[in-house]
C-alpha atoms as a PDB file:
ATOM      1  CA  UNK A   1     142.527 -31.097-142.370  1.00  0.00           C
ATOM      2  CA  UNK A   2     139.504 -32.967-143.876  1.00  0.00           C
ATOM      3  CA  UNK A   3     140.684 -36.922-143.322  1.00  0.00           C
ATOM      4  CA  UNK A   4     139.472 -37.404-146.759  1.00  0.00           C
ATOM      5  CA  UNK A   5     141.564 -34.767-148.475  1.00  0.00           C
ATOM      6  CA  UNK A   6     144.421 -36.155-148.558  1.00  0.00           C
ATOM      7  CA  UNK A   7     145.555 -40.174-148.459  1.00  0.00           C
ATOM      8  CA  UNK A   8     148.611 -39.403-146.300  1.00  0.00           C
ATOM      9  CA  UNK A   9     145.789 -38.046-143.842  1.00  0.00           C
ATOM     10  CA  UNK A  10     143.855 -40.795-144.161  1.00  0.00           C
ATOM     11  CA  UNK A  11     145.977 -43.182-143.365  1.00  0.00           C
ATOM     12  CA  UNK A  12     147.311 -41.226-140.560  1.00  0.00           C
ATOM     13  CA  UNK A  13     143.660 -40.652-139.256  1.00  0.00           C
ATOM     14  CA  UNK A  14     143.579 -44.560-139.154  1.00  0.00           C
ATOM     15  CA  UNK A  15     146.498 -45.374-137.485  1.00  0.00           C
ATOM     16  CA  UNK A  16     146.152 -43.939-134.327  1.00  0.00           C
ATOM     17  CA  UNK A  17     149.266 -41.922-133.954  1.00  0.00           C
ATOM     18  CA  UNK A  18     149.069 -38.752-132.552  1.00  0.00           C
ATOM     19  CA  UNK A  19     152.165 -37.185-134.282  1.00  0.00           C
ATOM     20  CA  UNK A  20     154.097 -38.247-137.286  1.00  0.00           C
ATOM     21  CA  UNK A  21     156.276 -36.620-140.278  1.00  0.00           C
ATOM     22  CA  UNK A  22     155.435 -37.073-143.681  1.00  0.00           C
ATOM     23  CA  UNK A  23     157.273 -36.307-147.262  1.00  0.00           C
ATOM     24  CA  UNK A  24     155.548 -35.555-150.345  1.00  0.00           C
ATOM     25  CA  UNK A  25     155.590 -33.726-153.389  1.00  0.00           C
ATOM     26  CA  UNK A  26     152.787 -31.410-155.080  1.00  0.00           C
ATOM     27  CA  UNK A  27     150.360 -33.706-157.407  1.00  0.00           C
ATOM     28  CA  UNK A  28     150.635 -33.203-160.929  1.00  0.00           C
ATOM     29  CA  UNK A  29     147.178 -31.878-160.873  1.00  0.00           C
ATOM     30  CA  UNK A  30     148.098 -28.911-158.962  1.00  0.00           C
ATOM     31  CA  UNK A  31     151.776 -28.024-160.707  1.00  0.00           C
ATOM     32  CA  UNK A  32     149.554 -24.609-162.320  1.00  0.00           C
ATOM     33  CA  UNK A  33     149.631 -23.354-159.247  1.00  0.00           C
ATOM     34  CA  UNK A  34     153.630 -23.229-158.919  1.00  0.00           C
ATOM     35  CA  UNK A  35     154.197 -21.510-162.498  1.00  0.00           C
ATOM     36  CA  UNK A  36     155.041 -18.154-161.129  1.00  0.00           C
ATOM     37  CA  UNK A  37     157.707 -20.596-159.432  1.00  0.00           C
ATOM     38  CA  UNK A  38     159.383 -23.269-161.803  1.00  0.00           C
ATOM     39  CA  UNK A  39     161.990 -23.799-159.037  1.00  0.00           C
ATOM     40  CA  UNK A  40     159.619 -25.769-156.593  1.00  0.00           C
ATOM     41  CA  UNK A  41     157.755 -27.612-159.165  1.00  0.00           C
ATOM     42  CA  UNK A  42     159.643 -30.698-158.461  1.00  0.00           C
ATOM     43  CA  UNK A  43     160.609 -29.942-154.651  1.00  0.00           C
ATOM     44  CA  UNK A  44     160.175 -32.450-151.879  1.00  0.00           C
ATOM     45  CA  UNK A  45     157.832 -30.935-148.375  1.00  0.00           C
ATOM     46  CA  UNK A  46     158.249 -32.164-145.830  1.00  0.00           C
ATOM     47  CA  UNK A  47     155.275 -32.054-142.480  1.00  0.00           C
ATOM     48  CA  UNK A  48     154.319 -33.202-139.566  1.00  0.00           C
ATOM     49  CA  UNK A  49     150.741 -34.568-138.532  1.00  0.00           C
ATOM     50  CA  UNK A  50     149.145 -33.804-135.134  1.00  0.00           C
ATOM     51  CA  UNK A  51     145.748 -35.057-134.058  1.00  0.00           C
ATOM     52  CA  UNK A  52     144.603 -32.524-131.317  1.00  0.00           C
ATOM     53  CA  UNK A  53     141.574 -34.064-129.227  1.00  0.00           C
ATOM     54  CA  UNK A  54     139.400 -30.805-128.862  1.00  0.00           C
ATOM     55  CA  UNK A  55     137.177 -30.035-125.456  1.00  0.00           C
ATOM     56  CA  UNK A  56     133.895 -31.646-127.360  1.00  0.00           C
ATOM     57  CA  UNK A  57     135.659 -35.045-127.990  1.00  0.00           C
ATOM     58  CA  UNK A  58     136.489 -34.463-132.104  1.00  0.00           C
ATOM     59  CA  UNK A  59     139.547 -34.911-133.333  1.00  0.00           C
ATOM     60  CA  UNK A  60     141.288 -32.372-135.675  1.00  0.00           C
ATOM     61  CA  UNK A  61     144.312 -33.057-137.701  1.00  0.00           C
ATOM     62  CA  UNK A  62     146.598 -30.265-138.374  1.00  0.00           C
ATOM     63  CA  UNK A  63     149.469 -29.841-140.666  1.00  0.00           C
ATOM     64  CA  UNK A  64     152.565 -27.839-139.925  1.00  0.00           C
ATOM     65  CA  UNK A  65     155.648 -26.948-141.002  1.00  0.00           C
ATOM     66  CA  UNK A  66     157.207 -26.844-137.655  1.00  0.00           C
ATOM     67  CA  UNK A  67     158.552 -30.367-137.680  1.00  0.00           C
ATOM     68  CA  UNK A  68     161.252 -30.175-134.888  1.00  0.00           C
ATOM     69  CA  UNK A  69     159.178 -31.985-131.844  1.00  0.00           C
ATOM     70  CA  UNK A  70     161.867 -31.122-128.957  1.00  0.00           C
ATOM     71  CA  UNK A  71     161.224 -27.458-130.400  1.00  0.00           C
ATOM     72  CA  UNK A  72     157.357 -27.674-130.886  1.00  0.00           C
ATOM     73  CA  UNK A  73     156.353 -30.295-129.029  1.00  0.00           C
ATOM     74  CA  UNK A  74     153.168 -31.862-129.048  1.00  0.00           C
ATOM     75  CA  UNK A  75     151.167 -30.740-125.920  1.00  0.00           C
ATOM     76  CA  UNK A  76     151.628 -26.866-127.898  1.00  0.00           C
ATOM     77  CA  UNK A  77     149.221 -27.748-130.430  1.00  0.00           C
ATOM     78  CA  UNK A  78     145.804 -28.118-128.706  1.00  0.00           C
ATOM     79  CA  UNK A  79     146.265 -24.813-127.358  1.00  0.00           C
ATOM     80  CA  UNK A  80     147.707 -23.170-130.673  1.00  0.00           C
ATOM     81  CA  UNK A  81     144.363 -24.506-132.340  1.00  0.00           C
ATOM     82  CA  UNK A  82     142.079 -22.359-129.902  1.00  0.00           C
ATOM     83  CA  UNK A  83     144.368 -19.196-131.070  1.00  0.00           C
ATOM     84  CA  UNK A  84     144.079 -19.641-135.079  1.00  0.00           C
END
């Protein structure tokens, strides 16, 4: 994710963490996109933030639905990154 696309990211980009779970529901600007599906307009999401350090020294910050971290734990993601 682009750390300015999103202020939750942003923030999270800033803090240093290198995993954390966030809640949030779609912006009222983007509710057209759910109107085949009137039943999630107002749903919460919840999703976890990972900053991955890649080989070159960047930093990527990916955004999953897999939220249990005993189940998915961190160290996965670098190497699920090289497989997208």
């Amino acid at each position: 994710m682009k750390e300015d696309w999103w202020l939750e990211v942003k923030k999270f980009s800033e803090s240093g963490a290198r995993e954390k779970i966030v809640t949030f529901k779609l912006p009222s600007k983007d509710r057209d996109k759910l109107k085949d599906f009137p039943g999630m307009m107002n749903q919460t999401i919840r999703c976890r933030l990972i900053r991955v350090e890649l080989e070159n020294g960047e930093k990527e910050i990916l955004c999953t639905s897999l939220i249990n971290q005993k189940k998915y734990p961190y160290e996965d993601f670098a190497g699920l990154y090289h497989c997208r």
